[in-house]
Protein backbone atom coordinates (compact mmCIF):
# COMPACT_ATOMS: atom_id res chain seq x y z
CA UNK A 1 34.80 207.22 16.86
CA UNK A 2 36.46 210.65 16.70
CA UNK A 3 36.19 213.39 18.58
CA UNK A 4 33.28 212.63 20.88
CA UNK A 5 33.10 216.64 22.54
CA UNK A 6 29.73 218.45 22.07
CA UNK A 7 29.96 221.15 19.84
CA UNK A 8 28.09 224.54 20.55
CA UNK A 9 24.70 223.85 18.69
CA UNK A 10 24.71 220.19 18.28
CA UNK A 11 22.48 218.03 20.20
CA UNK A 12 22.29 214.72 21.84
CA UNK A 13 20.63 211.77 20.66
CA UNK A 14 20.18 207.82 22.32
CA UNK A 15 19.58 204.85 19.77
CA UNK A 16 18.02 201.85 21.58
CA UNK A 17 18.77 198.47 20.14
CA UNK A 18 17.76 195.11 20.25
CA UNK A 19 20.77 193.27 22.57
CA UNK A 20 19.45 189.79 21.40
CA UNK A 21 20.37 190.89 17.74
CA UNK A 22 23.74 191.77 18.25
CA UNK A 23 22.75 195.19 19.38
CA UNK A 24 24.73 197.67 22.09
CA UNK A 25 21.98 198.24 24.01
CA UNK A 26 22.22 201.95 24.52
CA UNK A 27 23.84 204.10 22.31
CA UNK A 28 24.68 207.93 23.13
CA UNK A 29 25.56 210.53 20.58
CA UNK A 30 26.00 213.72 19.37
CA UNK A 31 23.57 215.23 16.11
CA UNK A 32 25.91 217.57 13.94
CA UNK A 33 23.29 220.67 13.60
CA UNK A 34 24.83 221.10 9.91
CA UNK A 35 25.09 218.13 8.60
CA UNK A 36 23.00 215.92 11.14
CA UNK A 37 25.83 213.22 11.26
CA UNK A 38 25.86 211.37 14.45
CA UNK A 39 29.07 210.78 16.44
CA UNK A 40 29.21 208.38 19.29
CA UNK A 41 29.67 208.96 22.74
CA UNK A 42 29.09 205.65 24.83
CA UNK A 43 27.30 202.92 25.08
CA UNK A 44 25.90 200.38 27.67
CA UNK A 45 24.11 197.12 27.31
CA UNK A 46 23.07 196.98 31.03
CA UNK A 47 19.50 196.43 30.24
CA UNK A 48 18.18 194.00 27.85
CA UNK A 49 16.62 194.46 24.33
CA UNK A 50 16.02 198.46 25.53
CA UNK A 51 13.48 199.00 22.16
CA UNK A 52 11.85 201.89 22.60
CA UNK A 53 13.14 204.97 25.31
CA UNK A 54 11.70 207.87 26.40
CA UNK A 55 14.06 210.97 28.27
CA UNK A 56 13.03 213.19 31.26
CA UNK A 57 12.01 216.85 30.43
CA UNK A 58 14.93 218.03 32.23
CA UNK A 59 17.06 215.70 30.00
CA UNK A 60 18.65 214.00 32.90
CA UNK A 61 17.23 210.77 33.06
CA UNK A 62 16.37 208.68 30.36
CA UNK A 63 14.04 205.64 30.49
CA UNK A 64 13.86 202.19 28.78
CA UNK A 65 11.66 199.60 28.63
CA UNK A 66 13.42 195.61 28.58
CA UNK A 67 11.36 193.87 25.62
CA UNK A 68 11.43 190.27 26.92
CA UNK A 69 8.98 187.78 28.65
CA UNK A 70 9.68 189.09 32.01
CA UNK A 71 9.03 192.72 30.97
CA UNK A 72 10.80 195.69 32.84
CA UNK A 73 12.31 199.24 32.43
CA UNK A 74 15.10 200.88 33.42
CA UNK A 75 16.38 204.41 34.41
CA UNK A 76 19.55 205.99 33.26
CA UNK A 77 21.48 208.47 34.60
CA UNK A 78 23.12 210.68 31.21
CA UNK A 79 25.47 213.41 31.87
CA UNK A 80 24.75 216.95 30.88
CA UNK A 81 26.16 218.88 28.04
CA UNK A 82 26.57 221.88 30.40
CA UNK A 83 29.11 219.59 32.18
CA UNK A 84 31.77 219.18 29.39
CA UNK A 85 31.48 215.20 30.28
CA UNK A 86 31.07 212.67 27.83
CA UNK A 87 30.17 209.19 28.55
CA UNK A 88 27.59 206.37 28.09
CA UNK A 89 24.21 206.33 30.43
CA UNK A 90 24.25 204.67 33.58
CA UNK A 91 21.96 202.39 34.72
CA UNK A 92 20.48 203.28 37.93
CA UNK A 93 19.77 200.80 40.48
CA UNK A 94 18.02 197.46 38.91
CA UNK A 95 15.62 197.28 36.37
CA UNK A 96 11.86 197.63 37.28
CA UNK A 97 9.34 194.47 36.71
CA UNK A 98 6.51 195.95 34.37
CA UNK A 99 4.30 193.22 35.96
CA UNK A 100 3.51 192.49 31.89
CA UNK A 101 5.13 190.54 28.79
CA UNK A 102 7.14 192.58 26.17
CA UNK A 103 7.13 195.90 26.84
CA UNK A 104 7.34 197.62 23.22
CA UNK A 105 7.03 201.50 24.34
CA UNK A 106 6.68 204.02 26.88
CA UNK A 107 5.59 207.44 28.23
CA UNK A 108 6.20 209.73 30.83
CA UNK A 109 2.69 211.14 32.59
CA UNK A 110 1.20 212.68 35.41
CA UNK A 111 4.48 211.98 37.10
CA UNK A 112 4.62 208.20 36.30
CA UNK A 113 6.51 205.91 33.85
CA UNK A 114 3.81 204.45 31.43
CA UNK A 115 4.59 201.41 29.38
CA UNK A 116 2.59 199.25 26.66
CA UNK A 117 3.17 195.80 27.32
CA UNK A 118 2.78 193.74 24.33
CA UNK A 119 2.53 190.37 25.16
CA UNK A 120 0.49 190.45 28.26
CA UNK A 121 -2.08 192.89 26.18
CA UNK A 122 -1.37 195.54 29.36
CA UNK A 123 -0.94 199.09 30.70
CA UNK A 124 1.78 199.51 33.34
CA UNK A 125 2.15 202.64 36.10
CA UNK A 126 6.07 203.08 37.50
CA UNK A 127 6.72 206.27 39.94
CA UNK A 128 9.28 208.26 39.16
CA UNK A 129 10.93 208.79 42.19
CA UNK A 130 12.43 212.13 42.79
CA UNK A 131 16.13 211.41 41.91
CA UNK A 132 14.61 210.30 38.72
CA UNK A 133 14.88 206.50 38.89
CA UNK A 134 11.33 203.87 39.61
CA UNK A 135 9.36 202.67 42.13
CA UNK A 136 7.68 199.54 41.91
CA UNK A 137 4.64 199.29 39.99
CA UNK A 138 1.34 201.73 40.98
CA UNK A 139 -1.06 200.92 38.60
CA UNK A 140 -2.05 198.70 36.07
CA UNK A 141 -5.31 198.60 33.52
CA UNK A 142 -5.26 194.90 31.56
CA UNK A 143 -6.87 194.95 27.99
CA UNK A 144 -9.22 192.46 26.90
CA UNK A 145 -10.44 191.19 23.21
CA UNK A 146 -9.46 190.33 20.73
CA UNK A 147 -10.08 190.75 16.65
CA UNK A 148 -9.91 188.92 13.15
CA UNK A 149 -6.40 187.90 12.67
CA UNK A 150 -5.86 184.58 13.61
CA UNK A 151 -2.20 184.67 15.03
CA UNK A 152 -1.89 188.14 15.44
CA UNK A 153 -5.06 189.30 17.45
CA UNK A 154 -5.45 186.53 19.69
CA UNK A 155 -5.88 188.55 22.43
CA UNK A 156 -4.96 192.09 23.51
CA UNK A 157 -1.29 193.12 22.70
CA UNK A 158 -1.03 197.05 23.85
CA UNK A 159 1.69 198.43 21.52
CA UNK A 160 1.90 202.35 22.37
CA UNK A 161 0.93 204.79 25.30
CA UNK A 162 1.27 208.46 24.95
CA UNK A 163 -0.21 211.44 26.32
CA UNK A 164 -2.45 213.49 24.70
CA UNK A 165 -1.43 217.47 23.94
CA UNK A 166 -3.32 218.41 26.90
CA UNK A 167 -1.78 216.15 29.37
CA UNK A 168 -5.16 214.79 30.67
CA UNK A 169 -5.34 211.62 28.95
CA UNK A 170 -3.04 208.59 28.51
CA UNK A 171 -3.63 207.00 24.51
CA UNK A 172 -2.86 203.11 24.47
CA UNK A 173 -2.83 201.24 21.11
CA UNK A 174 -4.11 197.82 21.08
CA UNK A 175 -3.18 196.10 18.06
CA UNK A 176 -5.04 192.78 19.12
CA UNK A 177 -8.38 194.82 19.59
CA UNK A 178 -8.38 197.40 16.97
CA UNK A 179 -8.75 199.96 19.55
CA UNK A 180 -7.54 203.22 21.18
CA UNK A 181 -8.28 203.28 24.24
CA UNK A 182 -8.38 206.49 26.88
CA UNK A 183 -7.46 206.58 30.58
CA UNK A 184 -6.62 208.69 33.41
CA UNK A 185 -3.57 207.99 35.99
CA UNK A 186 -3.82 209.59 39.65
CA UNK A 187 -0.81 211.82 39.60
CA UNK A 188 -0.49 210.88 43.22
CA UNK A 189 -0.71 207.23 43.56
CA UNK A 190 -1.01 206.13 40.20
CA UNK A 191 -3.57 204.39 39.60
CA UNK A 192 -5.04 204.05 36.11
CA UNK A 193 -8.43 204.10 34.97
CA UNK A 194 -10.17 203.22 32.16
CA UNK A 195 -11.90 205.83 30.30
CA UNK A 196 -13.34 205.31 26.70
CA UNK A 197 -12.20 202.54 24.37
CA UNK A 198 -12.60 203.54 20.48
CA UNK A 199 -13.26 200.76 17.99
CA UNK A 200 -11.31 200.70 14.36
CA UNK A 201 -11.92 198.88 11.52
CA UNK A 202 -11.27 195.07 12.73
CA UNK A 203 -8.24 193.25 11.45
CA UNK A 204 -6.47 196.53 10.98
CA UNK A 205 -4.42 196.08 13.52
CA UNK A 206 -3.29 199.59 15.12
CA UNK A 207 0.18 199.94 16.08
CA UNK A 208 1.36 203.49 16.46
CA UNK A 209 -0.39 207.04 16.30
CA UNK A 210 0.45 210.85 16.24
CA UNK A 211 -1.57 214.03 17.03
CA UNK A 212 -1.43 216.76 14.61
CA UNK A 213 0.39 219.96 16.19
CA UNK A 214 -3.08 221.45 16.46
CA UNK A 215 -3.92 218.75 18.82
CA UNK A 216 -7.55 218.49 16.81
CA UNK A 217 -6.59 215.43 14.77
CA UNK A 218 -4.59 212.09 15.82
CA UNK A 219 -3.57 209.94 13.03
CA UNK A 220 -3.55 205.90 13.53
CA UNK A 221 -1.10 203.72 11.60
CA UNK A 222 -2.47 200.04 11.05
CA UNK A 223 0.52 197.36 11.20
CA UNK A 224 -1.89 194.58 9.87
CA UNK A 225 -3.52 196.63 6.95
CA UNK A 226 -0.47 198.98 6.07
CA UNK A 227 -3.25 201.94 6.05
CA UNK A 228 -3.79 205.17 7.98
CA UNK A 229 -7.05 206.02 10.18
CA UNK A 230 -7.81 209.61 10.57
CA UNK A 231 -9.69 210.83 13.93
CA UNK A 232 -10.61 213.55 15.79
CA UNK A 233 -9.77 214.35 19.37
CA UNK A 234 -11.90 216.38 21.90
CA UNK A 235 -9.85 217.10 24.62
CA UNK A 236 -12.28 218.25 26.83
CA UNK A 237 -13.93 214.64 26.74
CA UNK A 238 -11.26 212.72 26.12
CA UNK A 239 -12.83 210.96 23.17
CA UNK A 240 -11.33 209.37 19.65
CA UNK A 241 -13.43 209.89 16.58
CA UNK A 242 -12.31 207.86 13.29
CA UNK A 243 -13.19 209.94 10.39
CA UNK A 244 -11.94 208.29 7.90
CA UNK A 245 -9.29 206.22 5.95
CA UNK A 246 -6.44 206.41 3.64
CA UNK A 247 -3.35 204.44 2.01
CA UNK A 248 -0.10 204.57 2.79
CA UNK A 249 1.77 202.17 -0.29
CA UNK A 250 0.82 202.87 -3.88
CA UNK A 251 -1.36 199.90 -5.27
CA UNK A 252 0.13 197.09 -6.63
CA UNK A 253 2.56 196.86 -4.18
CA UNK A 254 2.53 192.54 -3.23
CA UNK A 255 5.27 192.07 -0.51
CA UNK A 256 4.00 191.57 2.69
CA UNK A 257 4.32 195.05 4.76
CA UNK A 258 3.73 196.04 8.53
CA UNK A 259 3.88 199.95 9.26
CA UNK A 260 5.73 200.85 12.15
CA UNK A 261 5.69 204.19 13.01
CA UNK A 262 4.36 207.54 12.29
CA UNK A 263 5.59 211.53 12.40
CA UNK A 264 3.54 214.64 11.78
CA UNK A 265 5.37 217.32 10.30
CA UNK A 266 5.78 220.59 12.28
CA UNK A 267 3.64 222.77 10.57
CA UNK A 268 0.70 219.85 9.93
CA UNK A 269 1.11 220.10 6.68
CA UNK A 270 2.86 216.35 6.03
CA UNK A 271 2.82 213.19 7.95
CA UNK A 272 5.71 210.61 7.00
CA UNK A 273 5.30 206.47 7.94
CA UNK A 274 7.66 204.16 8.35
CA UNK A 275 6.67 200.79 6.37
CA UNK A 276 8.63 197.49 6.71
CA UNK A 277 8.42 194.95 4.40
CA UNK A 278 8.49 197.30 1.60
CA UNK A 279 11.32 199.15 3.23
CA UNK A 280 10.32 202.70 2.67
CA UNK A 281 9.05 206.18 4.58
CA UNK A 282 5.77 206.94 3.18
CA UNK A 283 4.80 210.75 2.17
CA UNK A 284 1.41 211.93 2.45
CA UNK A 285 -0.30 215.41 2.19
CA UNK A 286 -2.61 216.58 4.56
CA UNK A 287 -5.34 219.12 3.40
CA UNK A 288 -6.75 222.02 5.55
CA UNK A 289 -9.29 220.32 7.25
CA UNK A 290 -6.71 217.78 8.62
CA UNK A 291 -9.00 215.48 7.73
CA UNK A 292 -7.77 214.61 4.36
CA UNK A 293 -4.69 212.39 3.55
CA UNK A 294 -2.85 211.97 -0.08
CA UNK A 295 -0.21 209.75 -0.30
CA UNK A 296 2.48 211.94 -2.42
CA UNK A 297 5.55 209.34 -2.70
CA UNK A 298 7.12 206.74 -1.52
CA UNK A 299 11.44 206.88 -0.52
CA UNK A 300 13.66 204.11 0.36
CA UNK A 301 14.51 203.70 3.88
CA UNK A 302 18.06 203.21 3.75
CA UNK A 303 18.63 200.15 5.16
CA UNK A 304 16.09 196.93 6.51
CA UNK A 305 13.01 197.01 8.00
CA UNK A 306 12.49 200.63 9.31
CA UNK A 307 11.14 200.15 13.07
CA UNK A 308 11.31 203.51 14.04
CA UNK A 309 10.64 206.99 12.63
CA UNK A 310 12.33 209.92 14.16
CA UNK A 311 11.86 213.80 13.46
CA UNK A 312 14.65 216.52 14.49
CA UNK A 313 13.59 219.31 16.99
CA UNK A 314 13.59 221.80 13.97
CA UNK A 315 11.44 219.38 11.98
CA UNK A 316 14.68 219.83 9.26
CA UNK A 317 15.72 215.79 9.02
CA UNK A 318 14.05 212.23 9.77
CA UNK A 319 15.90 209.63 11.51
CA UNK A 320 15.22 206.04 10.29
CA UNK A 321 15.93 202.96 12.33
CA UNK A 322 16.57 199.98 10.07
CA UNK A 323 16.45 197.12 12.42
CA UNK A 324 17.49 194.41 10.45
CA UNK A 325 20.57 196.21 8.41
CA UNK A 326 21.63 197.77 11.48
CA UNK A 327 22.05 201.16 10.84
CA UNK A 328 20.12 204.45 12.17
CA UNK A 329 19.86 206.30 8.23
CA UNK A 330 18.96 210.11 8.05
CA UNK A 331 17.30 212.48 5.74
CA UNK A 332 16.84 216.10 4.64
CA UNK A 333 13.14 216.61 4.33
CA UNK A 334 12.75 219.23 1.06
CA UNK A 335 10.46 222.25 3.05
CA UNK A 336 7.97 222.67 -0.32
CA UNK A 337 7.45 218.80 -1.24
CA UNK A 338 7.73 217.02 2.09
CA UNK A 339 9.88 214.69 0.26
CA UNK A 340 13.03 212.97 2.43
CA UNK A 341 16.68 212.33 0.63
CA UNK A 342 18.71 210.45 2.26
CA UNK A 343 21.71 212.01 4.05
CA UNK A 344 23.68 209.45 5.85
CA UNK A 345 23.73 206.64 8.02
CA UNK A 346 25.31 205.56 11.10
CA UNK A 347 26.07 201.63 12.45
CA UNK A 348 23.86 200.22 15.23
CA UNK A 349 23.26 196.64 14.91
CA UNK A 350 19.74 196.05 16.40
CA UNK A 351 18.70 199.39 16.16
CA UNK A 352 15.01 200.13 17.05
CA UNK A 353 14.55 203.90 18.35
CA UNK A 354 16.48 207.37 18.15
CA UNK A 355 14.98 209.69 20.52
CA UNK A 356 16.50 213.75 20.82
CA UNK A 357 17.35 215.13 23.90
């Protein structure tokens, strides 16, 4: 592995992977802040299938959801860079029952671990206790619907939560519904409660979104449709306004794709999209009004289907997860174009999520 010490100016990254793949579970490492080479640290396998993680704002703990029938998550204990210790996350205490099916992602909010549980179509509440690691569950909001797609949208199947930029609002993505829908959690007991449900397009299929750094504008990436939806946020009301549509693949392209997952650029002025399938990190332009989406170019990924989509804190490189090659690939992003070239890659069989801390 090599040397495995942080270097002044690097930074710390975890790589979650799928364990029922051949994956390592957890995977620690340090980001070279020249090159943006990864180096690993440690790993653990102590929860299952840990797809998607999320870290604490302090960077102690991080936080991992168990993507299997009998959904859970997990909290980690990581050690410090201050410390001079190098080593892989520890699980602490026993995993957490979501009280939900496949857990795909999570959120921290209003003091609580938020997850999306897939199968069961679901919102989940966890505390965070204060040493970091879960209560039992607080709250829970269960979708119903369903939409056009005759094995996909069955039902609900909640495949994101995030916060909004204000921290009032908790986002869930339904893919089943072809809706966003709004809540609120109790920052003291944690309940969850439904707020506003927006209706897309049906048979779209919503997977993932992004706000723009303004915090005016989220952006919606459609799994089912391989297409972007562009909305407005108000804040103040806590409301999700589709204004319009646009393409993520050039036309003509016939392979079936699913999108995965979507980054804003820093400065607003680019949004990139993973796209598996056709194995590539879409490019597309947004205009002044943020309202406006080009598609500029399409990249390879690197690898296999591209799960996740991962921008550096300096908004300088994107991570790719290629789950299916089993790799984590990076790229320099040129500052004028937008355009990514790849870099390098690093071996993680399984791999589904990078995630900076």
């Amino acid at each position: 592995m090599g040397d495995t010490s942080d270097r002044p100016g690097d930074r710390r990254v975890y790589i979650g992977s799928f364990t029922s793949a051949g994956g390592r579970g957890i995977i620690a490492a340090t980001v070279d802040a020249d090159t943006g080479a990864l180096t690993e640290l440690g790993a653990t396998d102590a929860l299952a299938d840990p797809s998607y993680l999320a870290l604490a704002a302090d960077g102690s703990v991080l936080y991992a959801v168990s993507e299997g029938e009998e959904g859970a998550a997990g909290a980690f204990e990581v050690t410090p860079r201050a410390s001079g210790r190098t080593s892989a996350p520890r699980l602490m205490g026993e995993p957490v029952p979501v009280c939900g099916s496949g857990p795909t992602h999570l959120a921290l909010a209003a003091g609580h671990l938020v997850t999306a549980n897939y199968g069961s179509g679901s919102v989940t509440v966890l505390p965070v206790l204060a040493d970091g690691s879960l209560g039992s569950a607080a709250g829970m909001l269960q979708h119903e619907g369903n939409g056009p797609h005759p094995d996909r949208q069955e039902g609900p199947h909640a495949h994101q939560v995030l916060p909004d930029p204000s921290g009032r609002w908790l986002l869930a993505v339904d893919l089943g519904t072809d809706s966003v829908r709004t809540s609120t959690i109790d920052a003291d007991s944690g309940d969850i409660t439904a707020h506003a449900e927006t209706a897309l397009r049906p048979g779209t299929g919503p997977r993932h979104l992004a706000f723009h750094p303004a915090g005016t504008h989220a952006y919606v990436l459609n799994e089912l449709e391989t297409t972007l939806t562009i909305c407005r946020w108000d804040a103040d009301k806590g409301t999700l306004e589709p204004v319009g549509e646009a393409p993520v693949l050039p036309d003509g392209v016939e392979a079936a794709s699913y999108a995965s997952e979507i980054v804003v650029s820093r400065d607003g002025g680019y949004l990139w999209a993973a796209v598996r399938g056709h194995d590539s990190i879409a490019v597309l332009r947004l205009d002044e009004t943020r309202e406006k989406a080009v598609l500029v170019t399409t990249v390879d990924c690197g690898g296999r289907w591209p799960r996740d989509l991962t921008l550096d804190p300096a908004g300088r490189r994107l991570y790719v997860s290629n789950e299916h090659s089993g790799d984590v690939t990076w790229f320099d992003i040129d500052p004028v174009t937008g355009v990514p070239s790849r870099a390098g890659s690093f071996e993680a069989p399984g791999a589904s999520c990078v995630i900076f801390g």
